[in-house]
N, C-alpha and C. Protein backbone atom coordinates (compact mmCIF):
# COMPACT_ATOMS: atom_id res chain seq x y z
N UNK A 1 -26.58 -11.81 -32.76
CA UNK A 1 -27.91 -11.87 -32.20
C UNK A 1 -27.96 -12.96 -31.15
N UNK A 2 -29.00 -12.31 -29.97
CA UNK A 2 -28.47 -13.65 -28.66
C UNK A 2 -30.21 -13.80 -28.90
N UNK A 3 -29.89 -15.22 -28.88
CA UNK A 3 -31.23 -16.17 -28.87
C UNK A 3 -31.58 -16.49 -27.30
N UNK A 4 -32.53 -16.34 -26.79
CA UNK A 4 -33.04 -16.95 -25.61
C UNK A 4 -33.94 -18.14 -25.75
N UNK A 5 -33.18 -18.95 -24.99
CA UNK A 5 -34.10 -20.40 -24.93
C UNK A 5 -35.64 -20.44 -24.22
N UNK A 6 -35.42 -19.32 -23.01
CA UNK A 6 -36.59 -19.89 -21.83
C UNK A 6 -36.60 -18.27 -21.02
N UNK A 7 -37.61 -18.57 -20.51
CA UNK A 7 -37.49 -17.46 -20.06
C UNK A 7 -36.82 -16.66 -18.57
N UNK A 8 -36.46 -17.93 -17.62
CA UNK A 8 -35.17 -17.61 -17.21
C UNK A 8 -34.14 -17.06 -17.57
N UNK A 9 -33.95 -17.43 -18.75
CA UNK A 9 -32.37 -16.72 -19.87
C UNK A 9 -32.99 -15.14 -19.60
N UNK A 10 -34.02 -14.70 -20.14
CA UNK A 10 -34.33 -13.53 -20.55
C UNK A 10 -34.34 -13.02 -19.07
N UNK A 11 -34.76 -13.38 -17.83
CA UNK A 11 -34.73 -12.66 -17.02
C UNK A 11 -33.29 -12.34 -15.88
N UNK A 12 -32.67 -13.66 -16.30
CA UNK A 12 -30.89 -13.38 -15.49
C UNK A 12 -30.58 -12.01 -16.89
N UNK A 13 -30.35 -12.64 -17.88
CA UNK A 13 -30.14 -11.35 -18.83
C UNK A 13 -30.10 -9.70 -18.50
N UNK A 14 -31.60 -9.80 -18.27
CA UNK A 14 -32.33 -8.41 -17.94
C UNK A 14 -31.53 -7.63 -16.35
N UNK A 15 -31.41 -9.12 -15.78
CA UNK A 15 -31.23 -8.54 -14.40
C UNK A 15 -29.72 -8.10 -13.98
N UNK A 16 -28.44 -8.90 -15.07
CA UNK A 16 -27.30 -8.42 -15.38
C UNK A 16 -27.11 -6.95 -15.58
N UNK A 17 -28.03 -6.57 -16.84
CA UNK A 17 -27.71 -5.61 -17.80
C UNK A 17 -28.13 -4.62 -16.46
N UNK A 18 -29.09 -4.55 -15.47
CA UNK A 18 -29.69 -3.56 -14.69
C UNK A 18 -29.01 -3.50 -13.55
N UNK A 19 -28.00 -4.85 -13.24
CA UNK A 19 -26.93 -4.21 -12.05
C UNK A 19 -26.07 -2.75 -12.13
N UNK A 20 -25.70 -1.64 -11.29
CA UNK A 20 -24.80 -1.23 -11.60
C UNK A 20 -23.48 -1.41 -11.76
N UNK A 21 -23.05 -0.79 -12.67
CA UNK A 21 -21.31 -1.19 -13.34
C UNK A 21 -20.57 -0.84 -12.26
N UNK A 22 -20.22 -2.07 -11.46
CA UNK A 22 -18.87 -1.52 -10.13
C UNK A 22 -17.69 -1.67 -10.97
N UNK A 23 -16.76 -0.56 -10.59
CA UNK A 23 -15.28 -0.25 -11.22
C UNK A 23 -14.30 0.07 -9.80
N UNK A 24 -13.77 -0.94 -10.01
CA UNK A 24 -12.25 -0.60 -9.14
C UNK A 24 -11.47 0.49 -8.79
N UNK A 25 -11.87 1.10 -7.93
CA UNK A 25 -10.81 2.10 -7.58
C UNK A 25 -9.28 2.06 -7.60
N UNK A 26 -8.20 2.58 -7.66
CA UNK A 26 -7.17 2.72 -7.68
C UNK A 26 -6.63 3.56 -6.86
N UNK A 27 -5.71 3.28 -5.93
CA UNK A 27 -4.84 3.42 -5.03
C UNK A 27 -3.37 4.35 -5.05
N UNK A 28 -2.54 5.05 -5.91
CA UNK A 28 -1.67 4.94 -6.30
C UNK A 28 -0.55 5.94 -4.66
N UNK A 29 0.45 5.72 -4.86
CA UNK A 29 1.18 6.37 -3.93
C UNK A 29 2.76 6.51 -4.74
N UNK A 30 2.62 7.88 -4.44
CA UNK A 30 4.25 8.02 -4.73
C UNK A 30 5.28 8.34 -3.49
N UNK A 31 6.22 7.35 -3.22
CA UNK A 31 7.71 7.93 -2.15
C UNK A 31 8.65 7.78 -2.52
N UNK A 32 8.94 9.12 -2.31
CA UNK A 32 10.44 9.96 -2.91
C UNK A 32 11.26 9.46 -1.55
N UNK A 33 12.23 8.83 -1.98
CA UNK A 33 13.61 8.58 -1.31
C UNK A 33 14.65 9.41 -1.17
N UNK A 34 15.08 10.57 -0.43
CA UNK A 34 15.82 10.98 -0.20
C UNK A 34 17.25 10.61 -0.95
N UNK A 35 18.35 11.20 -0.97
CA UNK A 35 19.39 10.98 -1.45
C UNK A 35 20.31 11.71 -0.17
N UNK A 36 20.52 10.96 0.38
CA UNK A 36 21.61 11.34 1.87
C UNK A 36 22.66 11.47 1.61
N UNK A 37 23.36 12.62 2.35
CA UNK A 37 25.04 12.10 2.00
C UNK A 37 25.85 12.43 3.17
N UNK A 38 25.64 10.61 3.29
CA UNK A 38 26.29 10.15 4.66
C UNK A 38 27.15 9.20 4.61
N UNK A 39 28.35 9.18 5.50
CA UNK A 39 29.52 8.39 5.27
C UNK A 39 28.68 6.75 4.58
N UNK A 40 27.68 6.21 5.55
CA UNK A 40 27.40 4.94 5.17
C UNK A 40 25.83 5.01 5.04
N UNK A 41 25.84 4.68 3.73
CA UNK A 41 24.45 4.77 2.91
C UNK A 41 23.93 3.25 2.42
N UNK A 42 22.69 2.89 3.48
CA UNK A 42 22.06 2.15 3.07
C UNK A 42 20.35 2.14 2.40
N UNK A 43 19.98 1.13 2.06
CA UNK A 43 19.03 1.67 1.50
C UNK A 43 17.77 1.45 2.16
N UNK A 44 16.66 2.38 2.46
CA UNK A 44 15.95 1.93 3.71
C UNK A 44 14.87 0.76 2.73
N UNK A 45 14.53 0.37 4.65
CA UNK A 45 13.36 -0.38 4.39
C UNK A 45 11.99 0.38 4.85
N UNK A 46 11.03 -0.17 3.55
CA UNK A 46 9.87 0.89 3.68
C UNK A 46 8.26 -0.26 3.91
N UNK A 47 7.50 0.31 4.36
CA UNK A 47 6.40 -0.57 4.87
C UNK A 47 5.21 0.76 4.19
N UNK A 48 4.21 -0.08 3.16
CA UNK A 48 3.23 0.53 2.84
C UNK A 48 1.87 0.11 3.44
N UNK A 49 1.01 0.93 4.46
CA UNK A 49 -0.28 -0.22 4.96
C UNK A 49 -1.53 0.85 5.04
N UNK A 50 -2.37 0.70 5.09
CA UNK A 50 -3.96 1.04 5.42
C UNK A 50 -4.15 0.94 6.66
N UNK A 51 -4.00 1.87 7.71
CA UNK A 51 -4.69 1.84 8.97
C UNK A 51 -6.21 2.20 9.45
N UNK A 52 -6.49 1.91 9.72
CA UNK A 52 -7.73 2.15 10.11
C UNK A 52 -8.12 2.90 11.64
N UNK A 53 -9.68 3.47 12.14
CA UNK A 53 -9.22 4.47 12.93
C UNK A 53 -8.63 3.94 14.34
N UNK A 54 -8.58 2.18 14.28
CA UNK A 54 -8.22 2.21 16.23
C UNK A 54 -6.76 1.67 15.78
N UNK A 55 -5.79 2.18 14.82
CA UNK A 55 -4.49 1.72 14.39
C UNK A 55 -4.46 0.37 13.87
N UNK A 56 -5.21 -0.31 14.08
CA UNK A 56 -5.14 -1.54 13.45
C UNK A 56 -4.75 -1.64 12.02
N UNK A 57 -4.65 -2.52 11.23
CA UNK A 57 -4.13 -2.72 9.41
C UNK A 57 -5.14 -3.37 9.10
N UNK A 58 -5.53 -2.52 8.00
CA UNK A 58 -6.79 -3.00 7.32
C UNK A 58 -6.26 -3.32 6.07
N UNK A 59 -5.03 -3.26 5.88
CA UNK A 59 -4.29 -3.63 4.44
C UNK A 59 -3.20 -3.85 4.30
N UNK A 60 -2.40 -4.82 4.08
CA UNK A 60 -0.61 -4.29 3.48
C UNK A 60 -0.82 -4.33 2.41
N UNK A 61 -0.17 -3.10 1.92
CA UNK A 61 -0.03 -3.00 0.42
C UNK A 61 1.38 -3.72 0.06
N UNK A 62 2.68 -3.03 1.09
CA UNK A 62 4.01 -3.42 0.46
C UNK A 62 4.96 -3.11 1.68
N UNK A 63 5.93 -4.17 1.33
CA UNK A 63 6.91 -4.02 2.13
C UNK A 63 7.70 -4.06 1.69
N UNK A 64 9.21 -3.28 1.21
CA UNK A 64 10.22 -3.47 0.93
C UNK A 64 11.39 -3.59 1.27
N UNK A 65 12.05 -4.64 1.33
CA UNK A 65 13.16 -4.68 2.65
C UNK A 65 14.03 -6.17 0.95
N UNK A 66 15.10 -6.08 2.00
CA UNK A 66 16.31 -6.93 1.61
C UNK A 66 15.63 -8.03 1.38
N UNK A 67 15.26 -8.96 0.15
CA UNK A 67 14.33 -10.14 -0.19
C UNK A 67 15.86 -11.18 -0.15
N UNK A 68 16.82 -10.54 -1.00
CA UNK A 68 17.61 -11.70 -1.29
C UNK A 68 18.71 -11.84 -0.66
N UNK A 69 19.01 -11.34 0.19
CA UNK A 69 19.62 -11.66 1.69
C UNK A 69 19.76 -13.39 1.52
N UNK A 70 20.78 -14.01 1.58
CA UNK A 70 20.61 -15.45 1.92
C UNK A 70 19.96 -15.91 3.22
N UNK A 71 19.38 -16.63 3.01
CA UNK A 71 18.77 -17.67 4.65
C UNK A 71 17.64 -16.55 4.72
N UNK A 72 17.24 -15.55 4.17
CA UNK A 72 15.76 -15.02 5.42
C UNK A 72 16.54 -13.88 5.96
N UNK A 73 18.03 -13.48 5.73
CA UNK A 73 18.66 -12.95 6.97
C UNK A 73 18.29 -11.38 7.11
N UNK A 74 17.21 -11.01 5.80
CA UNK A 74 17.00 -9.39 5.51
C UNK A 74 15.84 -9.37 6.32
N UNK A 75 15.17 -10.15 6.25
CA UNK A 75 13.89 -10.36 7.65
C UNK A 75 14.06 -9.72 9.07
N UNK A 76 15.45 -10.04 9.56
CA UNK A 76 15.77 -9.29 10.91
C UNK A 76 15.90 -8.28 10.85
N UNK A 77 15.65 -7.17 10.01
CA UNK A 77 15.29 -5.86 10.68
C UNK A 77 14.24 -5.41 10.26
N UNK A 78 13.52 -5.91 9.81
CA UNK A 78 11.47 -5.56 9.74
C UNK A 78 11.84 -4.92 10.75
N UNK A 79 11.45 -5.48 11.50
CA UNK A 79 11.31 -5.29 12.96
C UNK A 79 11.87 -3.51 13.53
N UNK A 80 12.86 -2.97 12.27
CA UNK A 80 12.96 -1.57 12.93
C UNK A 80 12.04 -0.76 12.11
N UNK A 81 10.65 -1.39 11.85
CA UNK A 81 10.19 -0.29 10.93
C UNK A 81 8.76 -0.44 12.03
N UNK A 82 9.03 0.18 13.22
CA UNK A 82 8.38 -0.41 14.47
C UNK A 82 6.81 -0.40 14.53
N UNK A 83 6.35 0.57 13.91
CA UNK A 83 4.38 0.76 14.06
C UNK A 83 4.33 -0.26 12.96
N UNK A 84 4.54 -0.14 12.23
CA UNK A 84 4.37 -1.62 11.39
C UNK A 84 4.71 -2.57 11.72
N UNK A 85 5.45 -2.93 12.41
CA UNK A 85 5.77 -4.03 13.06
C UNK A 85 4.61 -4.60 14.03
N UNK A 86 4.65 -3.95 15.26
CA UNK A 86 3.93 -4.38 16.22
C UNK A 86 2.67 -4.20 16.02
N UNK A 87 1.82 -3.42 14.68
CA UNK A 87 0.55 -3.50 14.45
C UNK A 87 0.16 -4.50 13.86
N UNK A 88 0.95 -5.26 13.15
CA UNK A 88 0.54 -6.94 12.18
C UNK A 88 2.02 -7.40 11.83
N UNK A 89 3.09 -6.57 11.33
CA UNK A 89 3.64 -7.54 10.67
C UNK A 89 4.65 -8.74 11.23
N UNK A 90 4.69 -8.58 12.23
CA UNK A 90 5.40 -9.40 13.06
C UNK A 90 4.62 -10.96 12.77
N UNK A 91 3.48 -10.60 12.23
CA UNK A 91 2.77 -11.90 12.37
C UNK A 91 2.50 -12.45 11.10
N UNK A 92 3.08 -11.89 9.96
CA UNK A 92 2.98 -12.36 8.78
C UNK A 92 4.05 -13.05 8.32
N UNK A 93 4.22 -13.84 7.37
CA UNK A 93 5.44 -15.07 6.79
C UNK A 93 5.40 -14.21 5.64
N UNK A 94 6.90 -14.64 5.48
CA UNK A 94 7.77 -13.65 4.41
C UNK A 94 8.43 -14.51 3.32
N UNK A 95 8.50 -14.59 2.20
CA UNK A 95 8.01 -13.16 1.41
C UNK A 95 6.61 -13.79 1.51
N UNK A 96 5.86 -12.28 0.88
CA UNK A 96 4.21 -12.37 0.63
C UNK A 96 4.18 -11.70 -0.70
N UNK A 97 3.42 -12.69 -1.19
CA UNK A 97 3.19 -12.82 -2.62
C UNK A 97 2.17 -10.84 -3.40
N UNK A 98 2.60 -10.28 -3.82
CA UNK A 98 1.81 -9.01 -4.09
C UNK A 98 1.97 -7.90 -3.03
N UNK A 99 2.75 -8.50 -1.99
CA UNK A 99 2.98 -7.32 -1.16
C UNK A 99 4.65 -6.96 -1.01
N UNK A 100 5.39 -7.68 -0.62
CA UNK A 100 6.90 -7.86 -0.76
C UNK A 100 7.89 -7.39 -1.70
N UNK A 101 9.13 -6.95 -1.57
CA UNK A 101 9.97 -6.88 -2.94
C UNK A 101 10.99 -5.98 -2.06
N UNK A 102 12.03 -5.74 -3.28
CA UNK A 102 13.82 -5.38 -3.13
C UNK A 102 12.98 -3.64 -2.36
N UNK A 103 14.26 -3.63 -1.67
CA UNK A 103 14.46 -2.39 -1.25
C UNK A 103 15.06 -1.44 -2.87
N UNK A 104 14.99 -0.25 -2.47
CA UNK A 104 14.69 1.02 -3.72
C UNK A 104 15.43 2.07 -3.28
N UNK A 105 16.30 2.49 -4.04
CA UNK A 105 17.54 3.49 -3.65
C UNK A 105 17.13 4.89 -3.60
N UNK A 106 17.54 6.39 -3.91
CA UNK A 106 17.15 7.54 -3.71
C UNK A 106 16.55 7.88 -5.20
N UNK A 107 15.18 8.50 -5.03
CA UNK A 107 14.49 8.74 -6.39
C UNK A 107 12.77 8.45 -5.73
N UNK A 108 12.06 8.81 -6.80
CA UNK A 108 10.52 8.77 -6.48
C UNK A 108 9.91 7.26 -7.25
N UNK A 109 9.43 6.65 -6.44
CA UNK A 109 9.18 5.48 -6.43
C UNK A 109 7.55 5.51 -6.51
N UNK A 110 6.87 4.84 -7.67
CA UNK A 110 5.58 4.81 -7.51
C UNK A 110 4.62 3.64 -7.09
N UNK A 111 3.75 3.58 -6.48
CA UNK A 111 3.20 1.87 -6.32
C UNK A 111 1.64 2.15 -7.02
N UNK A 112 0.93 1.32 -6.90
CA UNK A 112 -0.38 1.42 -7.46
C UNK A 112 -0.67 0.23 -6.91
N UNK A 113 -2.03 0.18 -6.56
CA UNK A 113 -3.32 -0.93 -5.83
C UNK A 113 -4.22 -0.65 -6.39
N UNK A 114 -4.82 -2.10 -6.80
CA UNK A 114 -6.58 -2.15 -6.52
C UNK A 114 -6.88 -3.19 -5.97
N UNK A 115 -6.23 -4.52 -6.17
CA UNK A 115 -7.05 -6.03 -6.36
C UNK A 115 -6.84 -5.55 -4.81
N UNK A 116 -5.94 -5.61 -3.89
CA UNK A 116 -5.70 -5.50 -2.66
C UNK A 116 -6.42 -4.32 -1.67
N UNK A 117 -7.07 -4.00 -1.95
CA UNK A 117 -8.11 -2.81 -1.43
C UNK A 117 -9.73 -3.38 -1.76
N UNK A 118 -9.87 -4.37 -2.50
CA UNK A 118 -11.24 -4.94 -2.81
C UNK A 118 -11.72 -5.28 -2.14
N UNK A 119 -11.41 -5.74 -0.28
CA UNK A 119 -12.23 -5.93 0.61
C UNK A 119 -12.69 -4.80 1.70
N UNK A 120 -12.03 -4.07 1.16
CA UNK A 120 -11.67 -2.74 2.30
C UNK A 120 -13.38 -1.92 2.61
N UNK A 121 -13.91 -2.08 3.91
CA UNK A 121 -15.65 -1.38 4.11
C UNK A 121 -14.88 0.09 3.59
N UNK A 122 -15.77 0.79 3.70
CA UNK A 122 -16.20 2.07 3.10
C UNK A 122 -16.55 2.23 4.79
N UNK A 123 -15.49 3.56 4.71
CA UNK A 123 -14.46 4.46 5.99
C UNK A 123 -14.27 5.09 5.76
N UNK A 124 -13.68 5.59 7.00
CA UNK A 124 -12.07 6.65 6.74
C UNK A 124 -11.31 5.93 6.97
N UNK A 125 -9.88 5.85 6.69
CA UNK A 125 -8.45 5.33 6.98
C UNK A 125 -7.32 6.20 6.73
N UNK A 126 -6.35 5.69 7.02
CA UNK A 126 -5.28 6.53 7.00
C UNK A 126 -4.14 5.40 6.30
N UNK A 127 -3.46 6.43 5.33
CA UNK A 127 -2.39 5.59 4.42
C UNK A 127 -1.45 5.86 5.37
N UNK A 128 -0.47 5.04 5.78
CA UNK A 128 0.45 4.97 6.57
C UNK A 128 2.21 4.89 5.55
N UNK A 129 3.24 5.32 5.57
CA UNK A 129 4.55 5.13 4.98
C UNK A 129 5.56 5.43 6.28
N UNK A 130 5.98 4.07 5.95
CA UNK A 130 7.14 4.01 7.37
C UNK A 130 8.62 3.67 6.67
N UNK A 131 9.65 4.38 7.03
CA UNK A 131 10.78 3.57 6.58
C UNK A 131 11.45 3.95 7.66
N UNK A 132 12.59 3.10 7.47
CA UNK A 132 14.05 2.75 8.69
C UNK A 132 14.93 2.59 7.52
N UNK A 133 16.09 2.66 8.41
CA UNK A 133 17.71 2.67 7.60
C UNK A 133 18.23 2.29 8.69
N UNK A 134 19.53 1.43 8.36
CA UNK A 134 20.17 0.52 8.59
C UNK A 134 21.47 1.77 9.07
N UNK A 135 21.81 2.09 10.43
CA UNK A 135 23.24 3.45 10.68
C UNK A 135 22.33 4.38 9.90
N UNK A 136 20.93 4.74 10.26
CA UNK A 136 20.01 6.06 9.77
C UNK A 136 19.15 5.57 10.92
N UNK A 137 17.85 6.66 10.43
CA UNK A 137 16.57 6.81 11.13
C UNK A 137 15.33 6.22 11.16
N UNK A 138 14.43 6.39 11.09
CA UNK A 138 13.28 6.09 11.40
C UNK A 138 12.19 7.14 10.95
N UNK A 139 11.06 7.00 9.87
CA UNK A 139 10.04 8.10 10.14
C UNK A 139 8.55 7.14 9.40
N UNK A 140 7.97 7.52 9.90
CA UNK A 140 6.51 7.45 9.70
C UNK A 140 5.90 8.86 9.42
N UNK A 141 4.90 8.77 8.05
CA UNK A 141 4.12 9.31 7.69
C UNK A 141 2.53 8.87 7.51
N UNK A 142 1.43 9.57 7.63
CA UNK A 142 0.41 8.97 7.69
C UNK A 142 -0.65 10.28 6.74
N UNK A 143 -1.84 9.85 5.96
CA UNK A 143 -2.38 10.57 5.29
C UNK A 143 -3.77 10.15 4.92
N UNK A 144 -4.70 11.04 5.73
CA UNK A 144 -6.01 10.56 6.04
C UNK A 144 -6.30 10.26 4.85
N UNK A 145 -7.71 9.72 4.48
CA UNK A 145 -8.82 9.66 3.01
C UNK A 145 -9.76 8.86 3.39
N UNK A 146 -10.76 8.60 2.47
CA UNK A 146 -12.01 8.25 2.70
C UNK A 146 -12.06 7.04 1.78
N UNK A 147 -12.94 5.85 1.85
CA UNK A 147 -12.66 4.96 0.94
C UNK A 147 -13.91 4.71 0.80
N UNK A 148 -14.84 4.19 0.02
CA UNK A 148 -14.41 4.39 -1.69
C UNK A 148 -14.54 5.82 -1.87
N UNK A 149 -13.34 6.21 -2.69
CA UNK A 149 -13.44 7.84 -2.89
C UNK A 149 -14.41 8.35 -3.75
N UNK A 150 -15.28 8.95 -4.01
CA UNK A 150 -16.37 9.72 -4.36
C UNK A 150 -15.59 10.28 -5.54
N UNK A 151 -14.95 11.38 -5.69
CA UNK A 151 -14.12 12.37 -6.56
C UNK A 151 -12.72 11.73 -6.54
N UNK A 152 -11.77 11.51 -7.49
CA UNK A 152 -10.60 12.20 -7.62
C UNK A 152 -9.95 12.40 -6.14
N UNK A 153 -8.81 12.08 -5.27
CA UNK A 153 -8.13 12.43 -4.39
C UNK A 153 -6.66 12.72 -4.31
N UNK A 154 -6.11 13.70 -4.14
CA UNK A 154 -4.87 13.55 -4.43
C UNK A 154 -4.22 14.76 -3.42
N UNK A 155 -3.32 13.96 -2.07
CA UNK A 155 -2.92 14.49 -0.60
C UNK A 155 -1.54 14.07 -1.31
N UNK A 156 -0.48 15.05 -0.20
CA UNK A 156 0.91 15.02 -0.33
C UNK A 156 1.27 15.52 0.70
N UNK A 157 2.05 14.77 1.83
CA UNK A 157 2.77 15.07 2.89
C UNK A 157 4.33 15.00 2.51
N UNK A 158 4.99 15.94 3.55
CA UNK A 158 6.40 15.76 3.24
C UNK A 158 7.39 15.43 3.97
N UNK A 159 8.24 14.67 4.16
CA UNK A 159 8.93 13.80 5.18
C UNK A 159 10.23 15.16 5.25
N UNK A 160 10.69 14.47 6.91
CA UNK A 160 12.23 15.44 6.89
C UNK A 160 13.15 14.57 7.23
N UNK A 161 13.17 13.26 7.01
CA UNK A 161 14.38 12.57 6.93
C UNK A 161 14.88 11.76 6.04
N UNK A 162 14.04 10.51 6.72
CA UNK A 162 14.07 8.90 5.93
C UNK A 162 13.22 9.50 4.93
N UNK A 163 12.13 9.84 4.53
CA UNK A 163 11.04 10.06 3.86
C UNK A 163 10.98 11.56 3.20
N UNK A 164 11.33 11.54 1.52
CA UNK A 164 11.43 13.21 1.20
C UNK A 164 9.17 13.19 1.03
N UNK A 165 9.04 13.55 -0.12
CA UNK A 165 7.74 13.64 -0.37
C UNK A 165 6.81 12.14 -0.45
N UNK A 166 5.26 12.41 0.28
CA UNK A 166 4.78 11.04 -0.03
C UNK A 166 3.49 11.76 -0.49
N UNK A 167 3.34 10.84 -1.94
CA UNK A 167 1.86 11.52 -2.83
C UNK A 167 0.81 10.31 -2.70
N UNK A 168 -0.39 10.87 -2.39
CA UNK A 168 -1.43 9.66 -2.58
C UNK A 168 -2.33 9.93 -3.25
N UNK A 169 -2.96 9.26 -4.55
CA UNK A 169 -3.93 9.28 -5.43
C UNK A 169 -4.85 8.50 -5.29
N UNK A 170 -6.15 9.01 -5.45
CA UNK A 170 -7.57 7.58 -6.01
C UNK A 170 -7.74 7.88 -7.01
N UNK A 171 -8.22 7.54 -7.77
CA UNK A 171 -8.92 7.01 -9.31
C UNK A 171 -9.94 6.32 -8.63
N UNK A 172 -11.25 6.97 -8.85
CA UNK A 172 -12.02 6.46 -8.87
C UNK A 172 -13.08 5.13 -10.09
């Protein structure tokens, strides 16, 4: 039993219980990594971001590239994962804490967001998946949606190189 002292208590109380319940959306993305079979197989580097409609980044979710490279030295080829590059990341310090991590071999790889989408206005945007390979290619994929999603969302584009399938989910 909650005792109220005053009647302030009773009215923050009242005015809690009558906010509506905001719940975190969820983000999830699945990319399938190809399995190549090519004399020299490296493992790409992949860039996950939120564009927004004038290309700008309204988010990094993730970047995955060579972390433990000695000296920083996996850092020098960001730079071939090029729309990501020259749209922000050139300008970010590495590693970044919740966005960063090891590159990921051939197989379907899943990520999931929320805390990192909590500032994001209510739009349209476009999920962006870029990867490069090291003696390979280059591809970018991109996959409209609406944010905060209303219903349930769930788009799937399909890559023809660097990139086999890319799935994107909300949970609303």
């Amino acid at each position: 039993m909650i005792v109220f002292k005053n009647v302030r208590q009773v009215i923050a109380a009242a005015t809690v219980c009558a906010l509506p319940q905001v719940q975190a959306q969820t983000l999830s993305v699945d990319v399938e990594l190809p399995r190549l079979s090519v004399a020299e197989y490296h493992k790409p580097y992949v860039a996950v971001w939120v564009a927004k409609g004038n290309n700008q980044i309204a988010a990094h979710l993730a970047v995955l590239y060579d972390v433990e490279m000695s000296g920083g030295k996996g850092e020098k080829w960001l730079k071939d994962m090029r729309q990501w590059w020259r749209r922000g990341g050139r300008n970010l310090d590495f590693p970044m804490d919740g966005v960063t991590g090891a590159t990921k071999g051939p197989g379907t790889h899943n990520l999931t967001f929320a805390s990192q989408l909590s500032d994001l206005a209510a739009g349209n945007y476009r999920l962006m998946v870029e990867a490069a390979r090291e003696v390979g290619g280059r591809e970018l994929i991109e996959i409209p949606f609406t944010w905060p999603a209303k219903n349930a969302v769930s788009e799937r584009v399909n890559g023809s190189e660097e990139l086999g399938s890319v799935a994107l989910s909300i949970e609303p």
